[in-house]
C-alpha atoms as a PDB file:
ATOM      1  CA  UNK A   1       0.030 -96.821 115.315  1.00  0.00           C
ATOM      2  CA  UNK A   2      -2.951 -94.246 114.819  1.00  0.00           C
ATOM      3  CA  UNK A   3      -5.106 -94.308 112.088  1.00  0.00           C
ATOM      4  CA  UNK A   4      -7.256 -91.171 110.642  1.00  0.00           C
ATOM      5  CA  UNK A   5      -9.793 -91.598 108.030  1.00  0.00           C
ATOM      6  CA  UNK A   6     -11.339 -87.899 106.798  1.00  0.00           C
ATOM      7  CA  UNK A   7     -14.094 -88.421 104.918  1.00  0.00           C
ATOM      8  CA  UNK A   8     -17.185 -86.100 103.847  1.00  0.00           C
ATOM      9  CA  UNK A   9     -20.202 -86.381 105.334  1.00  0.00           C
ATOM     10  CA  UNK A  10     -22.555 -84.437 103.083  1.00  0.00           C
ATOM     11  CA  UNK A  11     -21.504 -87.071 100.334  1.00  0.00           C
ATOM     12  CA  UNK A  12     -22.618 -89.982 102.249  1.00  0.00           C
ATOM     13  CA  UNK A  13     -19.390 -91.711 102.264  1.00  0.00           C
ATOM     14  CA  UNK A  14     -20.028 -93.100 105.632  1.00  0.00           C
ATOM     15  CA  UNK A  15     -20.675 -96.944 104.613  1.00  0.00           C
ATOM     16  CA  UNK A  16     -17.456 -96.290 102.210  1.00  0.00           C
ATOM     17  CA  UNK A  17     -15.435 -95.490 105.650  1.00  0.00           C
ATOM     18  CA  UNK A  18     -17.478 -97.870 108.332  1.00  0.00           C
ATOM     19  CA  UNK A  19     -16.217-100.829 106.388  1.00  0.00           C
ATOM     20  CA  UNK A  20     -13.258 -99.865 105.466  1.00  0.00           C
ATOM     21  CA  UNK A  21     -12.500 -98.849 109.377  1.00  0.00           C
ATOM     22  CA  UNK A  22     -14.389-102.486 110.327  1.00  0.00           C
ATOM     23  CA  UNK A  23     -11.900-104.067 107.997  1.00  0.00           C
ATOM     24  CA  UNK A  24      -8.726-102.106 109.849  1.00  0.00           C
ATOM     25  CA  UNK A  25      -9.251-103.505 113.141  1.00  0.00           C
ATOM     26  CA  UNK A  26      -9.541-106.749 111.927  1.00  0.00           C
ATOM     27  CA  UNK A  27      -6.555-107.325 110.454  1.00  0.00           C
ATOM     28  CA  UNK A  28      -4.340-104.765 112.146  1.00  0.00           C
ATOM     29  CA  UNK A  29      -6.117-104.613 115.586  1.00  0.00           C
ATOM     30  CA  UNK A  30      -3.015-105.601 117.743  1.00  0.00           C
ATOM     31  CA  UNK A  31      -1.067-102.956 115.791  1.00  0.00           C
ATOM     32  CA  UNK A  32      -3.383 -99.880 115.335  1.00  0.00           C
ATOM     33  CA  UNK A  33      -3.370 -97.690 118.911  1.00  0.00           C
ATOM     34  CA  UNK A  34      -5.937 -95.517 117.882  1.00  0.00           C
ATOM     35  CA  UNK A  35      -8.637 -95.533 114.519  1.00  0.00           C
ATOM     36  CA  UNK A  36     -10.518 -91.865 114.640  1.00  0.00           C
ATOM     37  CA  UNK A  37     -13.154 -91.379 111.634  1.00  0.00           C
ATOM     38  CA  UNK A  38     -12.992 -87.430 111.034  1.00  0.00           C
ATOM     39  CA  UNK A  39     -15.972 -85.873 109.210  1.00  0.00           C
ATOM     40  CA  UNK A  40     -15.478 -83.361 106.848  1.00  0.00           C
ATOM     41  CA  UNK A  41     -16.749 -81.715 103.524  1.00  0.00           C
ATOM     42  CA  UNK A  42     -16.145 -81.456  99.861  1.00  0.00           C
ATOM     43  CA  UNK A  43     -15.667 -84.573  98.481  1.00  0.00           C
ATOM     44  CA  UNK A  44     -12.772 -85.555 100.757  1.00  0.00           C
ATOM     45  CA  UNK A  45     -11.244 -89.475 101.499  1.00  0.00           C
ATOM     46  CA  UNK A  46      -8.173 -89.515 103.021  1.00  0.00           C
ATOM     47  CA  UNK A  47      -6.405 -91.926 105.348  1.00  0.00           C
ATOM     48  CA  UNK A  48      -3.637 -90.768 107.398  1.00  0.00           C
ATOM     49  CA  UNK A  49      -0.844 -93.484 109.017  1.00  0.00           C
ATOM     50  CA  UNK A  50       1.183 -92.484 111.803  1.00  0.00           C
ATOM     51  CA  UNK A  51       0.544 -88.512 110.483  1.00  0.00           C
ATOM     52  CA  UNK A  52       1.646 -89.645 107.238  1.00  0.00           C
ATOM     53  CA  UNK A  53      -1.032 -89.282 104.165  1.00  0.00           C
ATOM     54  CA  UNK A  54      -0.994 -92.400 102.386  1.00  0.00           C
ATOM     55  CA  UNK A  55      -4.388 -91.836 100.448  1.00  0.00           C
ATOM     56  CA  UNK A  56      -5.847 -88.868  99.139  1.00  0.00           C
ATOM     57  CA  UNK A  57      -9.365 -88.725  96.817  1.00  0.00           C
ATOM     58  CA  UNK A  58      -8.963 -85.449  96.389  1.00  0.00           C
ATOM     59  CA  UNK A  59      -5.560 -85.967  94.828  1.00  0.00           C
ATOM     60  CA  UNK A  60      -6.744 -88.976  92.873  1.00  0.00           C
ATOM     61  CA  UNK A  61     -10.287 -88.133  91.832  1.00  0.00           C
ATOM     62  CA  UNK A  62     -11.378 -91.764  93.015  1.00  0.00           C
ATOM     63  CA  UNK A  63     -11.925 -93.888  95.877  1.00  0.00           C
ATOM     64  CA  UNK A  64      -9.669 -96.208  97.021  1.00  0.00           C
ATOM     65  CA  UNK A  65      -9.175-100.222  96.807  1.00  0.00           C
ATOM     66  CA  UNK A  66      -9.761-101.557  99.674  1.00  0.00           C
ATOM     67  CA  UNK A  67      -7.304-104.208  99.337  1.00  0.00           C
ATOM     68  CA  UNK A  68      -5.137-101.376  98.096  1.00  0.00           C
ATOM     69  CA  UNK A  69      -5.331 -99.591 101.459  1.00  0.00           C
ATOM     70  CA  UNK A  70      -4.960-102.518 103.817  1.00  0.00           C
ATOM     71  CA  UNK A  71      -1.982-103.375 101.888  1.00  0.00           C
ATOM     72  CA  UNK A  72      -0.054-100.239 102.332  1.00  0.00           C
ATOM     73  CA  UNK A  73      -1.398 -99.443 105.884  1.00  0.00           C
ATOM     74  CA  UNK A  74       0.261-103.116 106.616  1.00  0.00           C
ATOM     75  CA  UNK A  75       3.593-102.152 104.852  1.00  0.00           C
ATOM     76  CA  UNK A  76       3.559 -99.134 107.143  1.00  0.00           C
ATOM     77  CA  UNK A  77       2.684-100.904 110.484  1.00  0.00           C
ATOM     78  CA  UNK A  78       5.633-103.629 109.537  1.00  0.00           C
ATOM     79  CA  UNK A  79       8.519-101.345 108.970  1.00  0.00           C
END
């Protein structure tokens, strides 16, 4: 399953998407085919699941859970 994370770089959101990437693989490394970290700008954090949006900061105004997002990235990958 592939894995896109879109995130702005003139925010410095980089550490924000490095360990949330890190934590990916570790859990779902057997699963996940493909983990690409897009750069982008204004204010964006998204992660994308088999071309499906499951997380959106510019919908939501606020980052993510971390725990949050593994959670639903591992109800995707199961079913």
């Amino acid at each position: 399953m592939k894995i896109r994370l879109r995130y702005c770089s003139n925010c410095n959101y980089e550490p924000k998407v490095v360990s949330l990437a890190a934590k990916l693989l570790v859990q779902y490394k057997r699963q996940i085919s493909g983990l690409e970290l897009e750069p982008s700008i204004g204010g964006c954090f998204e992660l994308t699941v088999a071309d499906e949006l499951i997380y959106s900061k510019l919908e939501t105004g606020i980052f993510p859970e971390e725990d949050e997002i593994l959670k639903q990235v591992g109800e995707r990958i199961h079913n």
